[in-house]
Protein backbone atom coordinates (compact mmCIF):
# COMPACT_ATOMS: atom_id res chain seq x y z
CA UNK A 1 18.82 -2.97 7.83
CA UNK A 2 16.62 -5.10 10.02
CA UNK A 3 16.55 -8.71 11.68
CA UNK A 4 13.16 -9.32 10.15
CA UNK A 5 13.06 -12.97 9.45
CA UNK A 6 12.45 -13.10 5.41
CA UNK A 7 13.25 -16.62 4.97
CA UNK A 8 10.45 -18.11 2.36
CA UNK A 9 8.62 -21.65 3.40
CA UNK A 10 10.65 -24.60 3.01
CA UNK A 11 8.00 -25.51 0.22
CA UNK A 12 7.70 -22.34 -1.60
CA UNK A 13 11.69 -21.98 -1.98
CA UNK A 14 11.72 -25.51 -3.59
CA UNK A 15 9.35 -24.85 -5.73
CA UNK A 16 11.11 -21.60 -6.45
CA UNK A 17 14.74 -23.51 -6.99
CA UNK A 18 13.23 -25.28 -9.93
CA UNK A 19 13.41 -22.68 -12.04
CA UNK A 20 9.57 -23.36 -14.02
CA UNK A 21 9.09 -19.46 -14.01
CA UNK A 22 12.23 -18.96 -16.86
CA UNK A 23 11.54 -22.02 -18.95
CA UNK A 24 7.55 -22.44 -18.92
CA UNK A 25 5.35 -19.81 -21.04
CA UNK A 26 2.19 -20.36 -18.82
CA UNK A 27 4.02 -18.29 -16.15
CA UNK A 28 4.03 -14.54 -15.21
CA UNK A 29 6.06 -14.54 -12.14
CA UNK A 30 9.52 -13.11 -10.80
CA UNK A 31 9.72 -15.05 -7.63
CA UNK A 32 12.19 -13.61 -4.96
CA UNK A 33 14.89 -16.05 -2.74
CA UNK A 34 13.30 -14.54 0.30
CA UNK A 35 10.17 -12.59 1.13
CA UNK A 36 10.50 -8.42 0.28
CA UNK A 37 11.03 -6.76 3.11
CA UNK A 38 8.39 -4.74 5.45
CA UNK A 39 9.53 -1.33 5.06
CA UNK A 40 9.51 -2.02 0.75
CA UNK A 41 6.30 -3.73 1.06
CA UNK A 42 4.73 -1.07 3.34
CA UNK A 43 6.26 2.00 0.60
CA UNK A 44 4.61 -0.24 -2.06
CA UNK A 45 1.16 0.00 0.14
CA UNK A 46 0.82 3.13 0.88
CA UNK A 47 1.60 4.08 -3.42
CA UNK A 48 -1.25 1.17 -4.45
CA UNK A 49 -3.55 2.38 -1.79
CA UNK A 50 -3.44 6.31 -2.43
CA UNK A 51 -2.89 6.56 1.40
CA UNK A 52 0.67 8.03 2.65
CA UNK A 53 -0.04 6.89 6.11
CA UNK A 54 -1.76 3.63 5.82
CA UNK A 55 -0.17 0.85 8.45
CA UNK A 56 1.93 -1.36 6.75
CA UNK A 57 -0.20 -4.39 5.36
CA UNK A 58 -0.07 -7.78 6.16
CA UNK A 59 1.51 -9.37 3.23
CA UNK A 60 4.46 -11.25 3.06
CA UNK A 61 5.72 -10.94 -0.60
CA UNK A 62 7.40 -13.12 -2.12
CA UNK A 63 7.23 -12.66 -6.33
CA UNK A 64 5.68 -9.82 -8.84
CA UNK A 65 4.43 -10.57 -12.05
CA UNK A 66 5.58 -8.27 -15.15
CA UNK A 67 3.51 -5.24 -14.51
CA UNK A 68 4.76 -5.24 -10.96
CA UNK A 69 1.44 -6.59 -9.18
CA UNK A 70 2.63 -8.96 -6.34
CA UNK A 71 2.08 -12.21 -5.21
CA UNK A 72 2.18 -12.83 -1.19
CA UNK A 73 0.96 -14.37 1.45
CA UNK A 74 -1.91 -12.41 3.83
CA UNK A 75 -1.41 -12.78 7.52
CA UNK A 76 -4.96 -13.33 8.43
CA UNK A 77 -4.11 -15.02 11.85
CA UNK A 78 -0.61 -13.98 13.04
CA UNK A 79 -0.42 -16.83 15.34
CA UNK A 80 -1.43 -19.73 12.72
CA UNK A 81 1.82 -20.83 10.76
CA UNK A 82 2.95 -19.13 7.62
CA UNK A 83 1.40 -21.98 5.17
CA UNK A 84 -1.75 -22.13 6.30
CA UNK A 85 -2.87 -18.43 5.79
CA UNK A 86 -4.15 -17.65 2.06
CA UNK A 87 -1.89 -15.91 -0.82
CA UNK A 88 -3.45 -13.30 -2.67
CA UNK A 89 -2.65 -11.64 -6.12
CA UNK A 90 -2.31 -7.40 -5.77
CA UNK A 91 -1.95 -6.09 -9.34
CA UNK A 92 -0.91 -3.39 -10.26
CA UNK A 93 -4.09 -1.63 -11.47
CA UNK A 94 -5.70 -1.80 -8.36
CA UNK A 95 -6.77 -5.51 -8.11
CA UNK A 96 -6.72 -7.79 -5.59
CA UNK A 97 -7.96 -11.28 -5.25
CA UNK A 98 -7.42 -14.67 -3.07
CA UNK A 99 -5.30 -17.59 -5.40
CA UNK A 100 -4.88 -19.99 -2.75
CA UNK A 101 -6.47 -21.10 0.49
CA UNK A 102 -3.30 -21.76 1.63
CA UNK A 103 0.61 -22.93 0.60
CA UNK A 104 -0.55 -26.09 -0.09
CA UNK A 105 -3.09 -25.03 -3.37
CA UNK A 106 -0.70 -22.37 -4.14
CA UNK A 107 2.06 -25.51 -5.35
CA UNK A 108 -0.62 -27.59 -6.53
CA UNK A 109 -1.46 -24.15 -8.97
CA UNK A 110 2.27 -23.94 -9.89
CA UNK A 111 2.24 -27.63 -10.51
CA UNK A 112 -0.97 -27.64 -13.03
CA UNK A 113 1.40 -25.27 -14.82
CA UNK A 114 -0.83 -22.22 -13.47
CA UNK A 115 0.98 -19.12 -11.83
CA UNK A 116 -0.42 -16.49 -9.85
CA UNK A 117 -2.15 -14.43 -11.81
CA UNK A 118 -3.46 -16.29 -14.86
CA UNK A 119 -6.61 -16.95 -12.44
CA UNK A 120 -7.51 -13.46 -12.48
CA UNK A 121 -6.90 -12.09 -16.12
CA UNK A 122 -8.14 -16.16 -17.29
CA UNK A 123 -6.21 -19.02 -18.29
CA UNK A 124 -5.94 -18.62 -21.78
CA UNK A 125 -3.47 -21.64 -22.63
CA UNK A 126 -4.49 -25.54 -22.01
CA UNK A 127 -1.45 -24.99 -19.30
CA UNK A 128 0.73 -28.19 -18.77
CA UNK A 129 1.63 -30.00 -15.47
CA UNK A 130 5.34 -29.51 -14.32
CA UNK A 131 6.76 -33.07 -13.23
CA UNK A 132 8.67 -31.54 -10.64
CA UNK A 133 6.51 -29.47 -9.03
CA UNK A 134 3.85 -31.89 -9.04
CA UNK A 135 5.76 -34.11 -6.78
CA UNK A 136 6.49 -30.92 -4.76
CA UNK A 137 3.24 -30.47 -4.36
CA UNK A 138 2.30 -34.45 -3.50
CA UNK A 139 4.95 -33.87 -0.63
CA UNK A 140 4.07 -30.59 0.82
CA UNK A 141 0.41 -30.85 0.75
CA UNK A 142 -0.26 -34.66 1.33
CA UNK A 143 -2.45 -34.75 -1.21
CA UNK A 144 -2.20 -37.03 -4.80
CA UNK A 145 -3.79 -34.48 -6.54
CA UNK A 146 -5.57 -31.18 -6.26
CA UNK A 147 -7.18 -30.22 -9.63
CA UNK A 148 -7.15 -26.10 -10.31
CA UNK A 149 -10.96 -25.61 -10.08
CA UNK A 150 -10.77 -27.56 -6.59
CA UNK A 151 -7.77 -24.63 -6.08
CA UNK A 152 -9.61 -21.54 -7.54
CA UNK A 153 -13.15 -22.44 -5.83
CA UNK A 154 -12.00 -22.69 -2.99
CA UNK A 155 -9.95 -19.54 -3.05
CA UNK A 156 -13.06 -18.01 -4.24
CA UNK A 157 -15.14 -19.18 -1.65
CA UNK A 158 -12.90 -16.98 0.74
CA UNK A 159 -12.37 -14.19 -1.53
CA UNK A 160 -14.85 -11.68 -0.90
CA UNK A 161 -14.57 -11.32 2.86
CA UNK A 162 -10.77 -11.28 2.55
CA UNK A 163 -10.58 -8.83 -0.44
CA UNK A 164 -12.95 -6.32 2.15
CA UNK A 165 -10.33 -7.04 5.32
CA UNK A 166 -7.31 -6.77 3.61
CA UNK A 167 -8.77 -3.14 1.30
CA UNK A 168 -9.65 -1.61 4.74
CA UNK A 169 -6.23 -2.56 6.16
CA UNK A 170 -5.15 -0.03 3.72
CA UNK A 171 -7.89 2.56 4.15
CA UNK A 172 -8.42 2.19 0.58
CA UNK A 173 -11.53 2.99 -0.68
């Protein structure tokens, strides 16, 4: 196979271990015990994008909704640490957008009871805070509390430069 380190952020597999995905209806997410590997994610790529010899991308994936979109984080700056570069949402049908600014937003969405892609189709339920997660997220982030439209502006304030990079990574057009 490969010696590809795919082991997730400490924070993201606790979050993951609690298990609010199976037992919490504001969820659509299938998140994986360790990122997806390159050469999957890269196949996965070059299918979305149209383009059979686009580079592989720089996502680390680590969960898929229902319809198969993905959930992962974009390596903006490879030498800035894992948490600190922004997830993103790439559905299925083509769509891509920024969730989270970085690691620490993405558990404070999780937390609010908000996975990661209710911000793009619209949060349709009044979704309800997860106790556990919630301190996850006061641990990992350092912050008391981090309301979701503090989250999703801020994800949209970086989320039409990225969305540009990340498409022409892909020679998409």
């Amino acid at each position: 196979m490969t010696d590809e380190d795919l082991t997730l952020p400490a924070a993201l597999a606790e979050a993951h271990d609690i298990g609010f995905f199976e037992d919490h209806d504001g969820y659509d997410l299938q998140p994986e015990e360790t990122f997806l590997w390159s050469g999957e994610v890269t196949e996965w790529w070059r299918q979305w994008t149209g383009n059979a010899s686009a580079e592989p991308p720089p996502l680390r994936v680590f969960g898929a909704d229902g319809t198969g979109g993905l959930a992962a984080f974009w390596v903006r700056e490879p030498a800035a640490a894992l948490e600190t570069q922004p997830l993103v949402f790439v559905g299925s049908e083509g769509e891509m957008h920024v969730i989270a600014k970085d690691l620490g937003d993405y558990l404070w969405l999780l937390a609010a009871g908000v996975g990661p892609l209710e911000p793009i189709e619209g949060i349709r339920s009044d979704p309800e805070p997860v106790p556990a997660l919630v301190a996850v997220a006061r641990r990992h982030s350092g912050l008391e509390t981090r309301p979701v439209e503090a989250v999703l502006a801020a994800a949209r304030a970086e989320h039409p430069a990225l969305v540009e990079e990340l498409t022409r990574c892909g020679g998409a057009s």
